[in-house]
PDB file of N, CA and C in Angstrom:
ATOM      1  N   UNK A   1     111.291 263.636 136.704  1.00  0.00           N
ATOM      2  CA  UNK A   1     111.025 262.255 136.402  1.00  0.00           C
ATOM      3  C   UNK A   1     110.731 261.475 137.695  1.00  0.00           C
ATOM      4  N   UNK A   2     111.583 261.778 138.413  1.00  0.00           N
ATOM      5  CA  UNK A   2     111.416 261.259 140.134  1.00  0.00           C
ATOM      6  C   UNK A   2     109.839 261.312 140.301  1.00  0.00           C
ATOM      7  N   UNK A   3     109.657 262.598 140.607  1.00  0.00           N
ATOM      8  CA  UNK A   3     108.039 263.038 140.992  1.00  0.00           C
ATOM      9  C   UNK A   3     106.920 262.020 139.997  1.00  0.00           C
ATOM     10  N   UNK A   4     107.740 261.945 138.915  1.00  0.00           N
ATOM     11  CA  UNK A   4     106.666 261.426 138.163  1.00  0.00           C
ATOM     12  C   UNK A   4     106.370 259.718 138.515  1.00  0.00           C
ATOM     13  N   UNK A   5     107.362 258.745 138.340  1.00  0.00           N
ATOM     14  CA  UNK A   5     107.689 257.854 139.431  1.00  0.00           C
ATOM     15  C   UNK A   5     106.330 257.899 140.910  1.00  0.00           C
ATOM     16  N   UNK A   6     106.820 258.505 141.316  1.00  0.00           N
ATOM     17  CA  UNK A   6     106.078 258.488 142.692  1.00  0.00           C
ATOM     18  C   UNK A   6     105.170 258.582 142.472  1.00  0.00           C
ATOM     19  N   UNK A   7     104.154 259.614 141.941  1.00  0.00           N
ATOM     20  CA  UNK A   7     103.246 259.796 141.470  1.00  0.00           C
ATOM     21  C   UNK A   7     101.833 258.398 140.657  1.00  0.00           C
ATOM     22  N   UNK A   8     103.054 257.460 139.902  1.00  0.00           N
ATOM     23  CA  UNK A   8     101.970 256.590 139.604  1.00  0.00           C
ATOM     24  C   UNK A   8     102.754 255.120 140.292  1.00  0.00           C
ATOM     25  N   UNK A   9     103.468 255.165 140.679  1.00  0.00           N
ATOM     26  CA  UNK A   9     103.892 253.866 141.128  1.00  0.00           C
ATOM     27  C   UNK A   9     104.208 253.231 142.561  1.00  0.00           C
ATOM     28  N   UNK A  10     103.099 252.549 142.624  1.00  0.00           N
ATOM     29  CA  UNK A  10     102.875 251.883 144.381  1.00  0.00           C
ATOM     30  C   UNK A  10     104.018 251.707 145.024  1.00  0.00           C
ATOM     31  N   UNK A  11     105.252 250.981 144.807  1.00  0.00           N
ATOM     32  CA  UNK A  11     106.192 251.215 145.772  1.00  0.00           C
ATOM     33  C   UNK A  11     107.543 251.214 144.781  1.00  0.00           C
ATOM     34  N   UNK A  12     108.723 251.208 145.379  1.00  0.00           N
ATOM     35  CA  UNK A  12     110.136 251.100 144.863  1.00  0.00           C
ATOM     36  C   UNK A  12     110.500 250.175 143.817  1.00  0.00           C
ATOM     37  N   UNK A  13     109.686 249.335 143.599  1.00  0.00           N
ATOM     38  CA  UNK A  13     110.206 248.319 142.623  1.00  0.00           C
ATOM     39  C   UNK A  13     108.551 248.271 141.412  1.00  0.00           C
ATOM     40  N   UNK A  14     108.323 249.614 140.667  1.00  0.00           N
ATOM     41  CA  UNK A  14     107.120 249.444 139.842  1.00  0.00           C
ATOM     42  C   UNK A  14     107.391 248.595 138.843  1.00  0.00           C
ATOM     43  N   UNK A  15     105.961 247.951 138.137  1.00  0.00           N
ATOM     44  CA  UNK A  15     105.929 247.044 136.995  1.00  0.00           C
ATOM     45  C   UNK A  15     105.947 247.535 136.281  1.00  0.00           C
ATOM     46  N   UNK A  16     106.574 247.238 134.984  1.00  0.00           N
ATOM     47  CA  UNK A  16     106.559 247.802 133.877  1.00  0.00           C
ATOM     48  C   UNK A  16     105.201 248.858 132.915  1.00  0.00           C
ATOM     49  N   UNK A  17     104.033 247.942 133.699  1.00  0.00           N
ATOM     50  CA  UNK A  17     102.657 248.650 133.351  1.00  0.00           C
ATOM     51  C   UNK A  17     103.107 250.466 134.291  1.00  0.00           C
ATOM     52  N   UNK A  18     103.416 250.259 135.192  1.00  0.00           N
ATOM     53  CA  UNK A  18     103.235 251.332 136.274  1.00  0.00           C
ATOM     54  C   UNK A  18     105.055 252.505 135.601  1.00  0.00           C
ATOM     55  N   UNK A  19     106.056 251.549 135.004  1.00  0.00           N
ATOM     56  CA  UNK A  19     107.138 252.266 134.358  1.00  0.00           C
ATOM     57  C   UNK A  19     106.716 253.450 133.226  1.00  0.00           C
ATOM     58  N   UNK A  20     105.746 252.579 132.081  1.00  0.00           N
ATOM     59  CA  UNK A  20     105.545 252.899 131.302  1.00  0.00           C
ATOM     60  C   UNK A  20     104.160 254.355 131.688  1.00  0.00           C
ATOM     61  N   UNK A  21     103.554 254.014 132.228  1.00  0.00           N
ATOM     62  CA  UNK A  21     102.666 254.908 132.654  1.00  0.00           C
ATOM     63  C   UNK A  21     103.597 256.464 133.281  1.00  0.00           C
ATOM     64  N   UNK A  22     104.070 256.315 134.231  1.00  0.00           N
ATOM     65  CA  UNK A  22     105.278 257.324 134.694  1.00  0.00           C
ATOM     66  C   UNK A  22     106.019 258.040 133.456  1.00  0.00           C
ATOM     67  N   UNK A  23     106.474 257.429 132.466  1.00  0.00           N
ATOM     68  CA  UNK A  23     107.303 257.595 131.496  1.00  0.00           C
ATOM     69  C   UNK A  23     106.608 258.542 130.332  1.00  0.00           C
ATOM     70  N   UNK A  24     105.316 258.162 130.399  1.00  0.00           N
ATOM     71  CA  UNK A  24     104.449 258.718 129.432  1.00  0.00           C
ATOM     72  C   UNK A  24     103.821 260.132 129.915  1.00  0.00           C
ATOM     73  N   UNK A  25     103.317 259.919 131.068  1.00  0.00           N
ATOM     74  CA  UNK A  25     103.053 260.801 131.482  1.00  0.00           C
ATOM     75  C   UNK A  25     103.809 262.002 132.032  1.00  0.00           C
ATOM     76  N   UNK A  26     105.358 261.773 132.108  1.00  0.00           N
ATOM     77  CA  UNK A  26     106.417 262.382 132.519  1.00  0.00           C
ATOM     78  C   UNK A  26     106.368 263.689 131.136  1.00  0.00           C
ATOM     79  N   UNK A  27     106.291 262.930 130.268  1.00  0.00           N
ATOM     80  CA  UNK A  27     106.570 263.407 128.925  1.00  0.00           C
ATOM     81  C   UNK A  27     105.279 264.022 128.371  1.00  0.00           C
ATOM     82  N   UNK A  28     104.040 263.872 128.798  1.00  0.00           N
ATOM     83  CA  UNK A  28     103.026 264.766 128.730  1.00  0.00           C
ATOM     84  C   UNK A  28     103.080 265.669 129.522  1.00  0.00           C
ATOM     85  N   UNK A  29     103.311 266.085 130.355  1.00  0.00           N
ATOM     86  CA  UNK A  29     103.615 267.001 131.545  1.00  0.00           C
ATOM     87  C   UNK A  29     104.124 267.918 130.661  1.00  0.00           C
ATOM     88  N   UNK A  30     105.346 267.801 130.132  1.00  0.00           N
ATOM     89  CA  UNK A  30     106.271 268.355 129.468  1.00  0.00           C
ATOM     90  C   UNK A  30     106.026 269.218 128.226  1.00  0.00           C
ATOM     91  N   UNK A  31     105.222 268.051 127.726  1.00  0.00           N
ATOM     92  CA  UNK A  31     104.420 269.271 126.346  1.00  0.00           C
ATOM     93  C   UNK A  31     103.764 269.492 126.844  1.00  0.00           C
ATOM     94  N   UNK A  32     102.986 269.473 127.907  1.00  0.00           N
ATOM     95  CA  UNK A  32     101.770 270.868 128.016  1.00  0.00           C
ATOM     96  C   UNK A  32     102.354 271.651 128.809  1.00  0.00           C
ATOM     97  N   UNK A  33     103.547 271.530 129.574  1.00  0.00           N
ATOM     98  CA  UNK A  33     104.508 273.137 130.181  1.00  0.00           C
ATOM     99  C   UNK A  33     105.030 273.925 129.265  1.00  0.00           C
ATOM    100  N   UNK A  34     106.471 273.711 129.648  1.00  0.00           N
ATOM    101  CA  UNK A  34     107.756 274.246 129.112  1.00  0.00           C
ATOM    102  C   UNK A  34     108.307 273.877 127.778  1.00  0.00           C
ATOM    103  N   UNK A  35     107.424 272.483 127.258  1.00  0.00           N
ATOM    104  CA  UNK A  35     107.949 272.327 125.665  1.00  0.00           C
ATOM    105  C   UNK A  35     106.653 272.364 125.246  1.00  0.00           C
ATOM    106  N   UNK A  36     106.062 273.284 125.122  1.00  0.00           N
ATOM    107  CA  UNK A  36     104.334 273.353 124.583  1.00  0.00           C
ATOM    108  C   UNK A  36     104.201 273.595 123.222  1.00  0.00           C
ATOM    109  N   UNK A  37     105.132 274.532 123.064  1.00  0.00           N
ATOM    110  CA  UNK A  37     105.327 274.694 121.340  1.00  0.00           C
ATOM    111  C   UNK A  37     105.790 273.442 120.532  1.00  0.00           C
ATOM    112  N   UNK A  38     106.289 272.668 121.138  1.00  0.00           N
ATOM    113  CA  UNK A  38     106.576 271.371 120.526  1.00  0.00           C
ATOM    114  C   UNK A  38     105.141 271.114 119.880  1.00  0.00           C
ATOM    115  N   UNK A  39     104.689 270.641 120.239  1.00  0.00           N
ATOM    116  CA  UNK A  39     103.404 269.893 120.070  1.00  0.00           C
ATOM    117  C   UNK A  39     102.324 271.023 119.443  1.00  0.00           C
ATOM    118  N   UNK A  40     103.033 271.953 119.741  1.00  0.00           N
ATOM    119  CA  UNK A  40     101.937 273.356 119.095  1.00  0.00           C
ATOM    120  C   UNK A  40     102.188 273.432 117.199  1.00  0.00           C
ATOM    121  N   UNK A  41     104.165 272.970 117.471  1.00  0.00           N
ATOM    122  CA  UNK A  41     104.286 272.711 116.035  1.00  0.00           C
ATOM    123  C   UNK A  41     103.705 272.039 115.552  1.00  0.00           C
ATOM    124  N   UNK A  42     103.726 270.782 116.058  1.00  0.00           N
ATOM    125  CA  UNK A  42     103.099 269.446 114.669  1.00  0.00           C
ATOM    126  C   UNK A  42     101.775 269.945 114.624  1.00  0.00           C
ATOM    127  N   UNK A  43     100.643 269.885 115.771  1.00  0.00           N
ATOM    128  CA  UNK A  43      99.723 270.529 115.418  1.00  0.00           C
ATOM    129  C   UNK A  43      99.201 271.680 114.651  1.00  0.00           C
ATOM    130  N   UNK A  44      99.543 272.670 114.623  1.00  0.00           N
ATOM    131  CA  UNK A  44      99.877 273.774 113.635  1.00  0.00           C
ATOM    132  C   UNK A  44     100.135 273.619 111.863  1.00  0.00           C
ATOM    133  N   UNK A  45     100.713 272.685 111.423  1.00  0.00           N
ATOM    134  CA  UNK A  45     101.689 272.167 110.893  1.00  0.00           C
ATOM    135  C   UNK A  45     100.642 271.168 109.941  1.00  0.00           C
ATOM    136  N   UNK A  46     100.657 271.472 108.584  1.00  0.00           N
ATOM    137  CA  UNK A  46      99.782 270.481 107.597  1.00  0.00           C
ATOM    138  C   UNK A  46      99.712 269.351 107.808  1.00  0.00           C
ATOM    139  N   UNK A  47     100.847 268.663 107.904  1.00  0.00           N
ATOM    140  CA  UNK A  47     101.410 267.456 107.801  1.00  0.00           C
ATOM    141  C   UNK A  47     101.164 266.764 109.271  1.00  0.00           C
ATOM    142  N   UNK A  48     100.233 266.169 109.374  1.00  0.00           N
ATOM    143  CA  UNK A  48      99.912 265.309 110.985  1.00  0.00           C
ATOM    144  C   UNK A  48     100.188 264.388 111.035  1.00  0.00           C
ATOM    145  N   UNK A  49     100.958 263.857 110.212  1.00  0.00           N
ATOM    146  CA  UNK A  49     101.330 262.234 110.389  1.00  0.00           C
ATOM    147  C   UNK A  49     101.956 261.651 111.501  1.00  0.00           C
ATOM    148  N   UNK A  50     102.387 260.545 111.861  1.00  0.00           N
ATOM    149  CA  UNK A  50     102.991 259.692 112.839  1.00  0.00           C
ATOM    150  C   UNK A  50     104.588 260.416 112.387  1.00  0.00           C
ATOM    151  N   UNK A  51     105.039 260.335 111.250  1.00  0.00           N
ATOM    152  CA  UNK A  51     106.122 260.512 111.408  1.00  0.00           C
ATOM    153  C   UNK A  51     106.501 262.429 110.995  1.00  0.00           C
ATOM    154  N   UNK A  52     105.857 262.834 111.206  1.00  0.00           N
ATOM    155  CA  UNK A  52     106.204 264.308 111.339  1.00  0.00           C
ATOM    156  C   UNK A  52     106.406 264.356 112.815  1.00  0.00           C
ATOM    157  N   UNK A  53     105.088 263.610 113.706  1.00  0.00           N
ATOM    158  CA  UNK A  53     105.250 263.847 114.884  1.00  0.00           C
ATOM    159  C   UNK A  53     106.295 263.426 115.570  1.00  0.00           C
ATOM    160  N   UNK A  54     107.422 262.400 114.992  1.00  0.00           N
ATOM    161  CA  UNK A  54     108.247 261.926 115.556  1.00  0.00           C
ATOM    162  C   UNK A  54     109.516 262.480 115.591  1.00  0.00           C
ATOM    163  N   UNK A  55     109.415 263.290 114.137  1.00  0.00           N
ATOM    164  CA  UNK A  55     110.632 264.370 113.644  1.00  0.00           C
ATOM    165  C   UNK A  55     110.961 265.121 114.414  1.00  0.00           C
ATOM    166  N   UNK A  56     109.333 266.143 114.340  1.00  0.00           N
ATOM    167  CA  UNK A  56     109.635 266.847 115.209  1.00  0.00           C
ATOM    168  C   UNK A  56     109.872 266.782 117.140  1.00  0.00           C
ATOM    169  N   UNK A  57     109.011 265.557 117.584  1.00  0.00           N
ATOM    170  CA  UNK A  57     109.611 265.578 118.953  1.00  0.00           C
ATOM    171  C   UNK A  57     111.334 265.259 119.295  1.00  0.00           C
ATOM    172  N   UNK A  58     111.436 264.556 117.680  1.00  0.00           N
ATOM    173  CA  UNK A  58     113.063 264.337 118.416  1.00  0.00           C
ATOM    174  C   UNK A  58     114.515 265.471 117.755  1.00  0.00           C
ATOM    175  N   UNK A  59     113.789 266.677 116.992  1.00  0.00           N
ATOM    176  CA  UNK A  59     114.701 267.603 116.861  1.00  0.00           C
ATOM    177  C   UNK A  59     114.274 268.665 118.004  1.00  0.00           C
ATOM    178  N   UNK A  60     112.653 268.822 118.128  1.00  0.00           N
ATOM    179  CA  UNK A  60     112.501 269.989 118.798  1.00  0.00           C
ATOM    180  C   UNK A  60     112.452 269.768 120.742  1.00  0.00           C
ATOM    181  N   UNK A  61     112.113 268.151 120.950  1.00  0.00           N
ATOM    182  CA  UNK A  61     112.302 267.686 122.655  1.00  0.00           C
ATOM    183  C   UNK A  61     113.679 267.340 122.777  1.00  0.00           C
ATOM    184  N   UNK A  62     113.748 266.091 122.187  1.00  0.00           N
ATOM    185  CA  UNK A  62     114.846 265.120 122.578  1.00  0.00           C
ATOM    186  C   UNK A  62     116.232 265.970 122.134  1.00  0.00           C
ATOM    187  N   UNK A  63     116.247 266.323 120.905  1.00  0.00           N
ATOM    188  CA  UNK A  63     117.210 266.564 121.110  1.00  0.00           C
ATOM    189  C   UNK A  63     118.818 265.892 120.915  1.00  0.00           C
ATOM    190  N   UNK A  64     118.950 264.767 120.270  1.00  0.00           N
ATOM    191  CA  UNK A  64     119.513 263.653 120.511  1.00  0.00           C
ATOM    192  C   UNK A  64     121.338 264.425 119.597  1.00  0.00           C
ATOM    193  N   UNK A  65     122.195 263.827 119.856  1.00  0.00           N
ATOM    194  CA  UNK A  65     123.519 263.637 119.103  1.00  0.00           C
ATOM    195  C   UNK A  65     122.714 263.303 118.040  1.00  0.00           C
ATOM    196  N   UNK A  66     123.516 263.857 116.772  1.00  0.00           N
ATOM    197  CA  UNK A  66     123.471 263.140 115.253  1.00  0.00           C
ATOM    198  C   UNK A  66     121.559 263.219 114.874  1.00  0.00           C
ATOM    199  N   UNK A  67     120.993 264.537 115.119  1.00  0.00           N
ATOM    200  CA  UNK A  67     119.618 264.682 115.411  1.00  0.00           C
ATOM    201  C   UNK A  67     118.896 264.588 113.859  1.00  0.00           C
ATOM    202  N   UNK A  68     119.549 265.182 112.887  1.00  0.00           N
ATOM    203  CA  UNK A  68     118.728 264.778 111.404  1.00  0.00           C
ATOM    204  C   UNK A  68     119.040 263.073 111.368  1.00  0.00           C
ATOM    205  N   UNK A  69     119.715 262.741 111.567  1.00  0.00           N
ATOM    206  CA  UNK A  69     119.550 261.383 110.960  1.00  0.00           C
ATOM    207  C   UNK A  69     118.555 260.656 112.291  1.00  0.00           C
ATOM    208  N   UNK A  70     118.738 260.451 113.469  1.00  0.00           N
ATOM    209  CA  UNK A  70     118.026 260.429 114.619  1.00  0.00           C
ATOM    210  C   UNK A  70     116.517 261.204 114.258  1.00  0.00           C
ATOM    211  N   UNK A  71     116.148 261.963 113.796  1.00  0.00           N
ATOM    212  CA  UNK A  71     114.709 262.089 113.463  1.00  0.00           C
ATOM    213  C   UNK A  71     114.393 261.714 112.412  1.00  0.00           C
ATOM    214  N   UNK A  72     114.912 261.097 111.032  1.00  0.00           N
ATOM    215  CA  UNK A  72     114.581 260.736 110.222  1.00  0.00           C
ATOM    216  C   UNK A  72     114.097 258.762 110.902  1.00  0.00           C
ATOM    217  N   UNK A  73     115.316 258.363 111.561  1.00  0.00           N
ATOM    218  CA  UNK A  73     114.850 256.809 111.959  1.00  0.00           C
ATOM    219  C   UNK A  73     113.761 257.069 113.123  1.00  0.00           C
ATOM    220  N   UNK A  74     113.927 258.023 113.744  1.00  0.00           N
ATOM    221  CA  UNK A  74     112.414 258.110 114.408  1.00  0.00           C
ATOM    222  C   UNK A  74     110.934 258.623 113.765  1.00  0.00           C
ATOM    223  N   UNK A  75     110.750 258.964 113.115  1.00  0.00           N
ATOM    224  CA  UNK A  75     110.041 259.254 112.109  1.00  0.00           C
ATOM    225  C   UNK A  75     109.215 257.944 111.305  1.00  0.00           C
ATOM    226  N   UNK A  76     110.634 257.190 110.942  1.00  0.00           N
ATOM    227  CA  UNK A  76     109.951 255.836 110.627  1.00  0.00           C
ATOM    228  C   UNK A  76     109.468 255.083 111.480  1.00  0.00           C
ATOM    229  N   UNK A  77     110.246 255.327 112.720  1.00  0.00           N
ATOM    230  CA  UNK A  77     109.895 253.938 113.788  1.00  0.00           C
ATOM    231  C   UNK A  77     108.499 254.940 114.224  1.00  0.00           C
ATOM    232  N   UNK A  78     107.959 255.967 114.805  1.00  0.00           N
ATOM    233  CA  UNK A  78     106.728 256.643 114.771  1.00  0.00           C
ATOM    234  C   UNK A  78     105.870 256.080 113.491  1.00  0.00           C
ATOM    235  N   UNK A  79     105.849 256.065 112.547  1.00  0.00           N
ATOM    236  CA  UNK A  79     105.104 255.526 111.542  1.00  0.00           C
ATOM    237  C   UNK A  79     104.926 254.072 111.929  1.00  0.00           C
ATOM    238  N   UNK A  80     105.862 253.225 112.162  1.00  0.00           N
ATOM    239  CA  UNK A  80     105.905 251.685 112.306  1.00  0.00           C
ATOM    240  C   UNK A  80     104.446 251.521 113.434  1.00  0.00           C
ATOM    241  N   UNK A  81     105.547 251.903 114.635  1.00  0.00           N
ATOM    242  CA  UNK A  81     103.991 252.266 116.058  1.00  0.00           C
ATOM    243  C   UNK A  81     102.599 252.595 115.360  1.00  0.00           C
ATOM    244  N   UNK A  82     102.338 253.389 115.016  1.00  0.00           N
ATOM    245  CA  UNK A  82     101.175 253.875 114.643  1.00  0.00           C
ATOM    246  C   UNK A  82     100.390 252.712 113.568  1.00  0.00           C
ATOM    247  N   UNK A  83     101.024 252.318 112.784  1.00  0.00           N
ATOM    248  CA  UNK A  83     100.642 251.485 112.223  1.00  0.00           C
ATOM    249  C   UNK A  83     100.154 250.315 112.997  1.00  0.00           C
ATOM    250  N   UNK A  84     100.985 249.759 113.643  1.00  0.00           N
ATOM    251  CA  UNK A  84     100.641 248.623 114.612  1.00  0.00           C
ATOM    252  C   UNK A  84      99.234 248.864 115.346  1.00  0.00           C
ATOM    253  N   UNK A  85      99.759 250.089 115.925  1.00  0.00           N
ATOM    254  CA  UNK A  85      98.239 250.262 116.547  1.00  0.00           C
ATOM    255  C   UNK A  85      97.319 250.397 116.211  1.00  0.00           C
ATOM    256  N   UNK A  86      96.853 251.064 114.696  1.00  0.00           N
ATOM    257  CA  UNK A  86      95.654 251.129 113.839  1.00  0.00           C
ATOM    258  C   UNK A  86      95.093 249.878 113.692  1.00  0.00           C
ATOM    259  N   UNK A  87      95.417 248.515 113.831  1.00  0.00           N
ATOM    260  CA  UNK A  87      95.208 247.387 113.633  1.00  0.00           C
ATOM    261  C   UNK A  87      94.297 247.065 114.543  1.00  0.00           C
TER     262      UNK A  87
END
């Protein structure tokens, strides 16, 4: 995450434009390494929706405590995003 940081952000104190960029891209890095099958699932996988994709990044990346119910509210909030942005 460090590297990634450095990588897009001009000095020690980045803007949120330059946070979010780091953050995203931290996490693309990631599915195209060592969590590649992540993303190999949803793709693979009938169902392409916003919220499959959210399921699955947060049982098969994240990972979270309490992970079925944690991918079910991410799932929706992935659907919510997507929606917004189709607009």
């Amino acid at each position: 995450m460090l590297d990634s940081y450095k990588k897009y952000c001009k000095n020690d104190k980045p803007t949120a434009a330059e946070c979010a960029k780091a953050e995203v891209n931290y996490m693309v890095d990631e599915l195209k390494g060592k969590y590649a099958s992540v993303y190999k699932e949803w793709k693979n996988s009938k169902d392409k929706s916003a919220e499959n994709a959210g399921s699955i990044i947060c049982k098969k990346y994240e990972v979270p405590a309490d992970t079925e119910n944690q991918a079910k509210l991410r799932a929706k909030n992935a659907l919510r995003i997507y929606n917004v942005m189709k607009k």
